[in-house]
N, C-alpha and C. Protein backbone atom coordinates (compact mmCIF):
# COMPACT_ATOMS: atom_id res chain seq x y z
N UNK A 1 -10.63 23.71 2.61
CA UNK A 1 -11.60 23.51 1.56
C UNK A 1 -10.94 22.88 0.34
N UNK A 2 -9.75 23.36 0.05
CA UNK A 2 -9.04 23.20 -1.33
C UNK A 2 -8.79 21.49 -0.87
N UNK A 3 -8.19 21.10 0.08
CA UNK A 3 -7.82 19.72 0.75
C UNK A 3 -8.79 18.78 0.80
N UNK A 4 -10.20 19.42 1.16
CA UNK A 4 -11.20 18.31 0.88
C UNK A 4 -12.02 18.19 -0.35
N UNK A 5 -11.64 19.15 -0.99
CA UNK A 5 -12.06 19.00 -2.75
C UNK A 5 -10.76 18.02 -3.29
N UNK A 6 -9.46 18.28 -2.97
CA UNK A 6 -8.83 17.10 -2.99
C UNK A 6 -8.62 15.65 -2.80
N UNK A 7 -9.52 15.47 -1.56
CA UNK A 7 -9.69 14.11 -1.26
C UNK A 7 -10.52 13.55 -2.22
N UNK A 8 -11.70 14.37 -2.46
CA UNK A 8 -13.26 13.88 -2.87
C UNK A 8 -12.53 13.32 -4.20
N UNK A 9 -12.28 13.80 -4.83
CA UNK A 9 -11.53 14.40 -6.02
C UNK A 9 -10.45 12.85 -6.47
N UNK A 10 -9.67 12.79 -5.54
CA UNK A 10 -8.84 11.84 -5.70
C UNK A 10 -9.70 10.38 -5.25
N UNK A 11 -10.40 10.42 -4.22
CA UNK A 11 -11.37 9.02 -3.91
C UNK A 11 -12.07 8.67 -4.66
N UNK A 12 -13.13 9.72 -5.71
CA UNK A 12 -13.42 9.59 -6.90
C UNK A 12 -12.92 8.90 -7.88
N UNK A 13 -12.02 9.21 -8.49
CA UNK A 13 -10.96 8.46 -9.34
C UNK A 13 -10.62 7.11 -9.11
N UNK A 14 -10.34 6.82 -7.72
CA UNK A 14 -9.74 5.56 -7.21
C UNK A 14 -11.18 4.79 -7.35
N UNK A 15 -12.36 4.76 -6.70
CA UNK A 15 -13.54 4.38 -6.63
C UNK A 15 -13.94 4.09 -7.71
N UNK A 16 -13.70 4.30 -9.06
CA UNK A 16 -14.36 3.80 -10.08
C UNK A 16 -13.21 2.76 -10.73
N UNK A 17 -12.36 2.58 -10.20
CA UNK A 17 -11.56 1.27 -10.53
C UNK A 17 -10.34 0.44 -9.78
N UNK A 18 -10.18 -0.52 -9.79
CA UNK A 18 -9.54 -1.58 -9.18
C UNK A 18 -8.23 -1.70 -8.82
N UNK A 19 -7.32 -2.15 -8.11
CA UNK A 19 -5.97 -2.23 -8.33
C UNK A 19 -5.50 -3.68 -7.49
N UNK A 20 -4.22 -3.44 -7.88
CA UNK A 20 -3.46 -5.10 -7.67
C UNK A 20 -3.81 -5.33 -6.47
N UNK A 21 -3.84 -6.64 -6.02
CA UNK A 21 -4.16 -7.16 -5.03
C UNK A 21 -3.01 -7.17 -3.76
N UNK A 22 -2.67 -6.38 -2.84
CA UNK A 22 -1.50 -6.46 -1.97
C UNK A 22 -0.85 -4.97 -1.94
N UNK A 23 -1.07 -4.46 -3.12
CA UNK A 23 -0.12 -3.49 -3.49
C UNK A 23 -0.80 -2.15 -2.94
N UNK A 24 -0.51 -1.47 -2.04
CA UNK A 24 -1.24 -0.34 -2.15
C UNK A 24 -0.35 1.03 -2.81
N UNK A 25 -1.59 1.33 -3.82
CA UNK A 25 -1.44 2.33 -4.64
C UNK A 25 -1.86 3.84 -3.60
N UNK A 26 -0.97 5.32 -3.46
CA UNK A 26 -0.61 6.19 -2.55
C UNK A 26 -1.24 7.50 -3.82
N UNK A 27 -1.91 8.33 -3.39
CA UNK A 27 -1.75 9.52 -3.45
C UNK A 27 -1.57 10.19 -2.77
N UNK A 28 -1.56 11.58 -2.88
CA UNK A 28 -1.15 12.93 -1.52
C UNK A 28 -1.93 13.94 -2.00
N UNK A 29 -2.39 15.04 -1.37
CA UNK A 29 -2.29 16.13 -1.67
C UNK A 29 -1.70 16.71 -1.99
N UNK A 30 -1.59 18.01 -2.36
CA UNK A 30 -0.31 18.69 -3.03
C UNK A 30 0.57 19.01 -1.89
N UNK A 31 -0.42 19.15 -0.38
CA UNK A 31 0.74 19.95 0.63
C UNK A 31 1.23 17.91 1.15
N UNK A 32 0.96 17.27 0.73
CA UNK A 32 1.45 15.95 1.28
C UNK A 32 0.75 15.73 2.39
N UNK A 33 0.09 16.69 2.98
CA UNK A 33 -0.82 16.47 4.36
C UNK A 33 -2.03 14.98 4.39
N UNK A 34 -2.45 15.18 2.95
CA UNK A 34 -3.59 14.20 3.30
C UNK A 34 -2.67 12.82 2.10
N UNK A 35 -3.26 11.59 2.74
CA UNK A 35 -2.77 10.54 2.17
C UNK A 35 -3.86 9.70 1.84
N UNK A 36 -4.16 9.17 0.47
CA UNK A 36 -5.09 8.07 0.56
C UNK A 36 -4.60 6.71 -0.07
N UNK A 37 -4.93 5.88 0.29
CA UNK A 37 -4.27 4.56 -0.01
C UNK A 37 -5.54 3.42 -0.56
N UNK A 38 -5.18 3.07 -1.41
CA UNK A 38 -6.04 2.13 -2.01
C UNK A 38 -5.55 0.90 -2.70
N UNK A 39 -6.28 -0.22 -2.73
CA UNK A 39 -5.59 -1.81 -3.03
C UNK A 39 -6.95 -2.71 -2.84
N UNK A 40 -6.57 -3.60 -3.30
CA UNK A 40 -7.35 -5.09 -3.45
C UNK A 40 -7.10 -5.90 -1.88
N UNK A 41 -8.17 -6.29 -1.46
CA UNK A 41 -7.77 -7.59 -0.20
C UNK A 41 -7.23 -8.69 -0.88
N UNK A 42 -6.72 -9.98 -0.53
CA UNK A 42 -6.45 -10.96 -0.81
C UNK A 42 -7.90 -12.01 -1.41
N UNK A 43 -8.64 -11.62 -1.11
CA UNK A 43 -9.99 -11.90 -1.96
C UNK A 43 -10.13 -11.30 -3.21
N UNK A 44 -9.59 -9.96 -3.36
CA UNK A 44 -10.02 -9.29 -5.27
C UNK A 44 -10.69 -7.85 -4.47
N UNK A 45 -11.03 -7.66 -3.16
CA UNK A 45 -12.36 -6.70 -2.25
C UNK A 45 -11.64 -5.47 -2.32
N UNK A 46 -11.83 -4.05 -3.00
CA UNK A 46 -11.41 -2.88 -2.71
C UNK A 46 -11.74 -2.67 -1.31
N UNK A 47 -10.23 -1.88 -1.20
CA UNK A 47 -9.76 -1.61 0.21
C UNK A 47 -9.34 0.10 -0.02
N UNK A 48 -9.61 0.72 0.82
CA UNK A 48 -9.20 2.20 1.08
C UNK A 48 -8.78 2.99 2.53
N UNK A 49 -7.69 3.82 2.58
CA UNK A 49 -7.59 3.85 4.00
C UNK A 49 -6.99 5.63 3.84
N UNK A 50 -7.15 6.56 4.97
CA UNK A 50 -7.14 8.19 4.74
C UNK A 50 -6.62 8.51 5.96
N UNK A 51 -5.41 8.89 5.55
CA UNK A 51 -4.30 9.94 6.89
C UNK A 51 -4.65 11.37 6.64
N UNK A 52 -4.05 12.41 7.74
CA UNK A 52 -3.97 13.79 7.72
C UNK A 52 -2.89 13.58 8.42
N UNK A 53 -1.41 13.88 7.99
CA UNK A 53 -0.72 14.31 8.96
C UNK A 53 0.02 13.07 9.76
N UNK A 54 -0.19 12.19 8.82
CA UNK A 54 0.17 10.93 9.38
C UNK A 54 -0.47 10.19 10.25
N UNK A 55 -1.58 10.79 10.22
CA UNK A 55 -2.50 10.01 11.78
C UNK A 55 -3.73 9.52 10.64
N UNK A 56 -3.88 8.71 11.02
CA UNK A 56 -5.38 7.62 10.48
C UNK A 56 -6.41 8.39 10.91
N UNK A 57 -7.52 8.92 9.59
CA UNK A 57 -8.61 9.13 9.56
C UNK A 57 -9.84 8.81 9.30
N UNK A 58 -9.22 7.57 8.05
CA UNK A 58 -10.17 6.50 7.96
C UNK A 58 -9.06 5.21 8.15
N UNK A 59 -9.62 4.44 8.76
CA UNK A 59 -8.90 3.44 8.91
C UNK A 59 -8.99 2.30 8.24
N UNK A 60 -8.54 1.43 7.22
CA UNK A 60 -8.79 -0.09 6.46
C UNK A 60 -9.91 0.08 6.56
N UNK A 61 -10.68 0.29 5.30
CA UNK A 61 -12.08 0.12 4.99
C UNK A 61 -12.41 -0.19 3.99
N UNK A 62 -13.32 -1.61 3.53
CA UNK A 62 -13.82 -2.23 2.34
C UNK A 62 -14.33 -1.73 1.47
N UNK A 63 -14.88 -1.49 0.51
CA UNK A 63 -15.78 -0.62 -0.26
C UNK A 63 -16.46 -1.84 -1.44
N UNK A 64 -17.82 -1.94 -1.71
CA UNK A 64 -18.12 -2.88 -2.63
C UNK A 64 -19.32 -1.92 -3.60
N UNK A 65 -19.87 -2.30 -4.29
CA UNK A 65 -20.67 -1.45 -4.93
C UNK A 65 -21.90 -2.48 -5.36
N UNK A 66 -23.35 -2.29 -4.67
CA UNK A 66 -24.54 -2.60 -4.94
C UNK A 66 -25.08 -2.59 -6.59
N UNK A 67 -25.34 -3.17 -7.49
CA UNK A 67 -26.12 -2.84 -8.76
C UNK A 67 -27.24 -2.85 -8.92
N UNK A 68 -27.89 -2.07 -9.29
CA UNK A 68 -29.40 -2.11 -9.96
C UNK A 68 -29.78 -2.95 -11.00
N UNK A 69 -30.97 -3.82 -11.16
CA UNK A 69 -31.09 -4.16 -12.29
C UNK A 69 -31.38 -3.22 -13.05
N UNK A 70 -30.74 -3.72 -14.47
CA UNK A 70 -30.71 -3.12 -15.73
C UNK A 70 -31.57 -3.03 -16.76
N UNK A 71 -31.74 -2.51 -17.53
CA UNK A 71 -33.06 -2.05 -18.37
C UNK A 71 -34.19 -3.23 -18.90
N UNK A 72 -33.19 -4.27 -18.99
CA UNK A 72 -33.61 -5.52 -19.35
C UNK A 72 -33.93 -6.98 -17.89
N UNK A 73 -33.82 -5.86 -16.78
CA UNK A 73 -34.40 -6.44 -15.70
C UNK A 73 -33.23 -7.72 -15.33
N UNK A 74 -31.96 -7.62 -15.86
CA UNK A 74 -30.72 -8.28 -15.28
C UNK A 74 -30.43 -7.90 -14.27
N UNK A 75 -30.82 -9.14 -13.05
CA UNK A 75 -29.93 -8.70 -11.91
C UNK A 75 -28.04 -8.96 -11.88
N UNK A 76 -27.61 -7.89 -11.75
CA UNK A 76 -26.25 -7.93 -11.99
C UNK A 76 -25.57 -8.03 -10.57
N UNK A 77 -25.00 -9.07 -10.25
CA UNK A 77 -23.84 -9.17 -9.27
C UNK A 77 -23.35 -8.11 -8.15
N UNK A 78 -23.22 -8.20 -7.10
CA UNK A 78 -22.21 -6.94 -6.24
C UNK A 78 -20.23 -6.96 -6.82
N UNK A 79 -20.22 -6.09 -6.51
CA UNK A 79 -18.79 -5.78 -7.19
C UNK A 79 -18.20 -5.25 -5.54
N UNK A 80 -17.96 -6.67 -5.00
CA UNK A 80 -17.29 -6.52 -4.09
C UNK A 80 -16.02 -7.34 -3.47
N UNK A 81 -15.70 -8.19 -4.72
CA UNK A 81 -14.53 -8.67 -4.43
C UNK A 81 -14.18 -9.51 -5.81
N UNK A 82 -13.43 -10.72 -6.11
CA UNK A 82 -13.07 -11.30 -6.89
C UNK A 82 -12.68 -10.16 -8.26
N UNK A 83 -12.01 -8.75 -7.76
CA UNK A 83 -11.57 -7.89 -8.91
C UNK A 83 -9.97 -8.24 -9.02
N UNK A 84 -9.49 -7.47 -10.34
CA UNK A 84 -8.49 -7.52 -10.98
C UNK A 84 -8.48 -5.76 -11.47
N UNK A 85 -6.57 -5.89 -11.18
CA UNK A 85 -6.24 -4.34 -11.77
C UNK A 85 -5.53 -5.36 -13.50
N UNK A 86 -6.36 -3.80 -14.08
CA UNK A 86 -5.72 -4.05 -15.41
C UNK A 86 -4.71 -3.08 -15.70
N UNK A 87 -5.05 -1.50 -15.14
CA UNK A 87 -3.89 -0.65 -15.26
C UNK A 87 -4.11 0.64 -14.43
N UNK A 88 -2.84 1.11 -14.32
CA UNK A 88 -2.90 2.45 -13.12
C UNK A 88 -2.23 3.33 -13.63
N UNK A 89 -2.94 4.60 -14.00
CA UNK A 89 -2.47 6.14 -14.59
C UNK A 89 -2.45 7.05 -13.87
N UNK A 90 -1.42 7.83 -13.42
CA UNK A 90 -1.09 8.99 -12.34
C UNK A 90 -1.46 9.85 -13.10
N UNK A 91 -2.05 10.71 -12.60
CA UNK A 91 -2.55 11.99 -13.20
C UNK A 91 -1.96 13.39 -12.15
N UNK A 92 -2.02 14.42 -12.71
CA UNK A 92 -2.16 15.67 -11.97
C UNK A 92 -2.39 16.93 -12.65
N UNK A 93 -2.92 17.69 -12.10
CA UNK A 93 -2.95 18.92 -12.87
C UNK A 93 -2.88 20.26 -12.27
N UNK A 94 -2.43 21.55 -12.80
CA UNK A 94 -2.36 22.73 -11.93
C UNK A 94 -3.82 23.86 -12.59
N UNK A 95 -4.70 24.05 -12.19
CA UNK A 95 -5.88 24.91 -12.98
C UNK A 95 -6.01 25.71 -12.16
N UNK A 96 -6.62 26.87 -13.01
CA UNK A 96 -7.57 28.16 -12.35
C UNK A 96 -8.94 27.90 -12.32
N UNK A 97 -9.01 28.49 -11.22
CA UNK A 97 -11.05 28.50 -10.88
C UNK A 97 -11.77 29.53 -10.23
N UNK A 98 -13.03 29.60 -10.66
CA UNK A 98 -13.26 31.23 -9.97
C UNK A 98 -14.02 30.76 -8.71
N UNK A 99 -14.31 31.95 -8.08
CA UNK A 99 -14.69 32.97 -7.83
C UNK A 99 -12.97 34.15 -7.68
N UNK A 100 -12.62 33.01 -7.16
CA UNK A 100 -11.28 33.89 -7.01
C UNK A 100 -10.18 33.80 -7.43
N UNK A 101 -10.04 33.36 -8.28
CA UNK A 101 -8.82 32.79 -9.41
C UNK A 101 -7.30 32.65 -9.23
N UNK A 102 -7.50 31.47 -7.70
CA UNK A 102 -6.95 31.03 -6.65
C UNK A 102 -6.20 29.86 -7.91
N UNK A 103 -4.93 29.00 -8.07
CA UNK A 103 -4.77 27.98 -8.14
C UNK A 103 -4.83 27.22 -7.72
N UNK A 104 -5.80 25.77 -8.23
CA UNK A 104 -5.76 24.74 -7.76
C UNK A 104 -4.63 23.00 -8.00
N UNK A 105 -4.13 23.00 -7.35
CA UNK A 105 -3.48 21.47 -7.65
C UNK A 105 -4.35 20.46 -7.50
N UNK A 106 -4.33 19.43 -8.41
CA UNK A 106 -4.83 18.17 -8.30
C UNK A 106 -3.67 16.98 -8.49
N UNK A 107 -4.10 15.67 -8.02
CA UNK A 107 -3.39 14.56 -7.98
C UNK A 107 -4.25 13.35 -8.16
N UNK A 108 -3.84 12.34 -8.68
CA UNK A 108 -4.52 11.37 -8.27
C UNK A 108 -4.57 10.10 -9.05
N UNK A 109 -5.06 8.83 -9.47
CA UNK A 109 -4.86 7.88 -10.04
C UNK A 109 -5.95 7.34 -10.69
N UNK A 110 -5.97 7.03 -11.84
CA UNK A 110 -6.67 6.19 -12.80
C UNK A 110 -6.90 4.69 -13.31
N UNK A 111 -7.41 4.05 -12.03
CA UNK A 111 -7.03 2.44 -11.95
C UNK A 111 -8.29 1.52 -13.12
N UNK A 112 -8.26 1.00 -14.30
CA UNK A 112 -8.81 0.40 -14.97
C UNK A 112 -9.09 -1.15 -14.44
N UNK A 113 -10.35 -1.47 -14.33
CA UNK A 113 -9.87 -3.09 -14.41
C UNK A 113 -10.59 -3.82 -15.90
């Protein structure tokens, strides 16, 4: 449970922003078990890919994001490729949470474009 509040957690983070094109940027879980990897295609196209254990669980997968028009009835573009990383912040943290006031570790990255 703690491992897949970790993933969500860390895919989250990565999903709302961009990174260099080639480079794949690595988080882990705290036990190192789960791995997620994220990067730009050679087009600008977020790319994401998810081990357990060293074995592929998701394998090279694109991710683009659909927009709604906006209040002013702008249809706005798909955000599915031609991106740029502007910057990447490692984060982590150790917190308490209830019901059972278990510690939790977090990890994960803060990619701006």
């Amino acid at each position: 449970m703690r491992s897949t509040r970790l993933l969500f957690t860390a895919f989250a983070v990565m999903i709302t922003s961009i990174s260099f094109a080639q480079l794949k940027n690595t988080t882990y879980s705290p036990s190192r078990n789960i791995k997620l990897e994220f990067w730009l295609s050679e087009q600008g196209a977020p790319m994401y890919s998810v081990s357990y254990k060293d074995k592929p669980v998701i394998l090279p997968s694109s991710m683009g994001f659909e927009l709604k028009q906006t209040m002013n009835e702008v249809v706005l573009p798909p955000l599915k490729d031609n991106l740029t990383m502007v910057s990447l912040t490692r984060t982590s943290s150790d917190t308490r949470w209830t019901p059972s006031g278990a510690t939790q570790r977090r990890s994960g990255m803060i990619i701006t474009s």
